[in-house]
C-alpha atoms as a PDB file:
ATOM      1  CA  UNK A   1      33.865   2.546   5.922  1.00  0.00           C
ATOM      2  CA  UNK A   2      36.059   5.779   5.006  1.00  0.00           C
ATOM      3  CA  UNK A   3      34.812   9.669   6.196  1.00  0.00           C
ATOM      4  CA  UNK A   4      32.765  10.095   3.079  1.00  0.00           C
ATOM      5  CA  UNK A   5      30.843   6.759   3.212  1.00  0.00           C
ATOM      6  CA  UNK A   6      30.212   7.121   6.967  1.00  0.00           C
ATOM      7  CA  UNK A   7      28.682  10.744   6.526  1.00  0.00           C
ATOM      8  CA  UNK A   8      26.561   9.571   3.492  1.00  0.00           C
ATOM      9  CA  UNK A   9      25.222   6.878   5.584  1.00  0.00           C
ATOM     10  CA  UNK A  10      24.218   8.750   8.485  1.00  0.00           C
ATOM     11  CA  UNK A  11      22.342  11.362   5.983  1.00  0.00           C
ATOM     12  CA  UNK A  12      20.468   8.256   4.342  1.00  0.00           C
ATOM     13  CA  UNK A  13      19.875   6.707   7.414  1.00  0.00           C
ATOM     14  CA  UNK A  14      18.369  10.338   8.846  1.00  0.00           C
ATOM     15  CA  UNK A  15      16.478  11.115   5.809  1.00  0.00           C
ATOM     16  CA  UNK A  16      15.012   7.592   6.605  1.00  0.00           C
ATOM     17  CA  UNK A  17      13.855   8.333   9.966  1.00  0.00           C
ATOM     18  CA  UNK A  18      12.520  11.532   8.906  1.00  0.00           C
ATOM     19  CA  UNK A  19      10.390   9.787   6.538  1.00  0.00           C
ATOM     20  CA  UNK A  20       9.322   7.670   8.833  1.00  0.00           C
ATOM     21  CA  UNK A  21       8.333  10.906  11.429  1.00  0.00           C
ATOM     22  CA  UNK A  22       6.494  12.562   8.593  1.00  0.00           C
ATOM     23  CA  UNK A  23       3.973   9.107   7.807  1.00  0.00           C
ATOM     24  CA  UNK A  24       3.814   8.421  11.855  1.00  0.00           C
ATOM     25  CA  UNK A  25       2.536  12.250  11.499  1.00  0.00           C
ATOM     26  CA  UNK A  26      -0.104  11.926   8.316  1.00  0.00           C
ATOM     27  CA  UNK A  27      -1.043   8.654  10.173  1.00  0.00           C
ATOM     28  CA  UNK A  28      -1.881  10.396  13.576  1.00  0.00           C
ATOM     29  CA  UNK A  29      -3.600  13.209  11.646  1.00  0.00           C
ATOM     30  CA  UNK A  30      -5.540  10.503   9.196  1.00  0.00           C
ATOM     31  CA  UNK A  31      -6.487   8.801  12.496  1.00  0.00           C
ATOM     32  CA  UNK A  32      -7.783  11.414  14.416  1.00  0.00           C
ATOM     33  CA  UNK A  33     -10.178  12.485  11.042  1.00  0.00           C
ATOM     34  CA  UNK A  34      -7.503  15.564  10.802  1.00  0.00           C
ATOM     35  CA  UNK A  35      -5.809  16.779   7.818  1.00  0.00           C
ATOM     36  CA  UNK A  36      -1.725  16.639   7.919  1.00  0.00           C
ATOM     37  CA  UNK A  37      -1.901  19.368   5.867  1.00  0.00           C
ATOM     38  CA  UNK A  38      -4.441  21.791   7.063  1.00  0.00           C
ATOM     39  CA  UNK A  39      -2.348  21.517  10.911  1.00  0.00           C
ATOM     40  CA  UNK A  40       0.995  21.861   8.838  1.00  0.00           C
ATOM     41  CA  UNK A  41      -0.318  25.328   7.532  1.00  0.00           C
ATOM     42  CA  UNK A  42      -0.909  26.668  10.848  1.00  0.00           C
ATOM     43  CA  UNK A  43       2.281  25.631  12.082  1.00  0.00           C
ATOM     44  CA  UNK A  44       4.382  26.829   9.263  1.00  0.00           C
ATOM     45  CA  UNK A  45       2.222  29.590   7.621  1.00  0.00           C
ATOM     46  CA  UNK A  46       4.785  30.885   5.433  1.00  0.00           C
ATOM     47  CA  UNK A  47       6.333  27.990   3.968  1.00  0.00           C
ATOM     48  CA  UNK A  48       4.793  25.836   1.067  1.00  0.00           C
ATOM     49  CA  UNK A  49       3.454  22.854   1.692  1.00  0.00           C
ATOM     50  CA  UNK A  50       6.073  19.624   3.326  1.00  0.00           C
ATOM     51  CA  UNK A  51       7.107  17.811  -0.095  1.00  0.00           C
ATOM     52  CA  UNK A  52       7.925  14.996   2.038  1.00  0.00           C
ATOM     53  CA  UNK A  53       4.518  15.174   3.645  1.00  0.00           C
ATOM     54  CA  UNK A  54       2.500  15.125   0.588  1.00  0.00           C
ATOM     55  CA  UNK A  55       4.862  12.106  -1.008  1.00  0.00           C
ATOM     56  CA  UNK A  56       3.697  10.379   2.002  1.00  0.00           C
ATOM     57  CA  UNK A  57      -0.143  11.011   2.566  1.00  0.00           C
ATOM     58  CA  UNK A  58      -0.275   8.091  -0.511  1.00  0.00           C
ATOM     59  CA  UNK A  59       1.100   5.308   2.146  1.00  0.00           C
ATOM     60  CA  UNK A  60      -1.335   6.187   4.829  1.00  0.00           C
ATOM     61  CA  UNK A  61      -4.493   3.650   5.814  1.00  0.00           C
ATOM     62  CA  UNK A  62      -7.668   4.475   6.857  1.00  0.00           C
ATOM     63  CA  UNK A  63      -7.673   5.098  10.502  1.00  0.00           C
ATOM     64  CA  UNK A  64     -10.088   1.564  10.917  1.00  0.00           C
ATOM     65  CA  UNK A  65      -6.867  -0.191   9.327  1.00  0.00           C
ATOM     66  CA  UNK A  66      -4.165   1.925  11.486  1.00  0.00           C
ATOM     67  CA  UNK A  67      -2.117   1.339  14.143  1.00  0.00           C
ATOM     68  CA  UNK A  68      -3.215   3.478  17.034  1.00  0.00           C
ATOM     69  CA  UNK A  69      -0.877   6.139  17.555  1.00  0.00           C
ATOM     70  CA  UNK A  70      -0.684   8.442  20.584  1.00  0.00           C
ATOM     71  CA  UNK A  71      -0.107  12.186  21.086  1.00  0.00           C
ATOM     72  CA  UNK A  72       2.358  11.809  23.183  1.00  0.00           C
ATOM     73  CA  UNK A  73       4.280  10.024  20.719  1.00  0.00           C
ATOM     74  CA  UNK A  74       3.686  11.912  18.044  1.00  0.00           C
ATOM     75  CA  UNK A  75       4.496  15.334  19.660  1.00  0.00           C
ATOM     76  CA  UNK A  76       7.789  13.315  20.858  1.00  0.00           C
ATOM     77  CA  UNK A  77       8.789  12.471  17.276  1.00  0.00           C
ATOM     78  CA  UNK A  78       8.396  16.129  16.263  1.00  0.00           C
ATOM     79  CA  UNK A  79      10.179  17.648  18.780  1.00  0.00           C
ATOM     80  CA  UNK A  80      12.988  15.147  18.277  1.00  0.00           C
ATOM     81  CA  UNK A  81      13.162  16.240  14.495  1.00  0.00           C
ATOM     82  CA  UNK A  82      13.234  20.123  15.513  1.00  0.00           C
ATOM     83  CA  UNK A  83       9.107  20.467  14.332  1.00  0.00           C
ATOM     84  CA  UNK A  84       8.454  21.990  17.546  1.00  0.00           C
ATOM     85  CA  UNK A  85       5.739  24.610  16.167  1.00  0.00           C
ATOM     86  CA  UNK A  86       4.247  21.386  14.534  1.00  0.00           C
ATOM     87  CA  UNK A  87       3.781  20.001  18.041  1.00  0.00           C
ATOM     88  CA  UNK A  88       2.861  22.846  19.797  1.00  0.00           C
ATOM     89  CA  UNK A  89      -0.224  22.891  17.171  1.00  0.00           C
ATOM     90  CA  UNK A  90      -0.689  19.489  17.615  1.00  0.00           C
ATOM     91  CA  UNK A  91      -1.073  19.521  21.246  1.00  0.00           C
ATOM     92  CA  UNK A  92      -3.177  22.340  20.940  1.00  0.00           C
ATOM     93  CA  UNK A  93      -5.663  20.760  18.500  1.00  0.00           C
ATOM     94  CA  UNK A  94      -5.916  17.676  21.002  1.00  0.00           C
ATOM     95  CA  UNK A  95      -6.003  19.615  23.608  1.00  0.00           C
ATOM     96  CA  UNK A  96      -9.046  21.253  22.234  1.00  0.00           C
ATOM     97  CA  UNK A  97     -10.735  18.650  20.840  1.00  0.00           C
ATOM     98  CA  UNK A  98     -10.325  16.518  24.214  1.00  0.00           C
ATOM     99  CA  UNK A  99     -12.202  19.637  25.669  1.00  0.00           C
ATOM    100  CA  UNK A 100     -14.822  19.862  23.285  1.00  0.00           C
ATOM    101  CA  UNK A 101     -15.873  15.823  24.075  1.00  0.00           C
ATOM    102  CA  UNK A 102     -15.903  16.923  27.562  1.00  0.00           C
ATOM    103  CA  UNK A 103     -18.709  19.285  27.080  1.00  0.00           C
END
């Protein structure tokens, strides 16, 4: 594999895992009755909505068909792709909601 190939494969291959961030993201949100992108908005108020995110919200299940998926992970996925406002908002709409149950 020459320079060029190499670099074009590691772009494909992170463009795949992004992907794959982005519908573990719409998943958690379509699990926990939320709406990917209602929680991107407050996150990122100035920037249109995730292209990427609304290609995937088509490939999500309903959460009765899902695979669980945690916060933790979740927030770990985003921070490892740089979306750290998305996880602060995330954390803070579990956070929240985890207190409201309480009461």
């Amino acid at each position: 594999m020459n320079e060029k190939e190499r670099h074009e494969f590691i772009i494909e291959r992170y463009n795949q895992d992004e992907r794959m961030m982005v519908l573990a993201f719409a998943q958690w949100c379509i699990n926990e009755n939320l709406d990917p992108l209602a929680l991107y908005r407050v996150a990122y108020p100035d920037q249109p909505d995730n292209e990427l995110l609304v290609s995937v919200l088509d490939e999500t299940v309903p959460a009765k068909q899902a695979v669980i998926i945690s916060h933790e992970s979740i927030i770990s996925l985003l921070y490892t792709f740089g979306n750290d406002d998305l996880a602060y908002v995330v954390q803070e709409t579990y956070t929240s909601r985890r207190r409201q149950k309480q009461h």
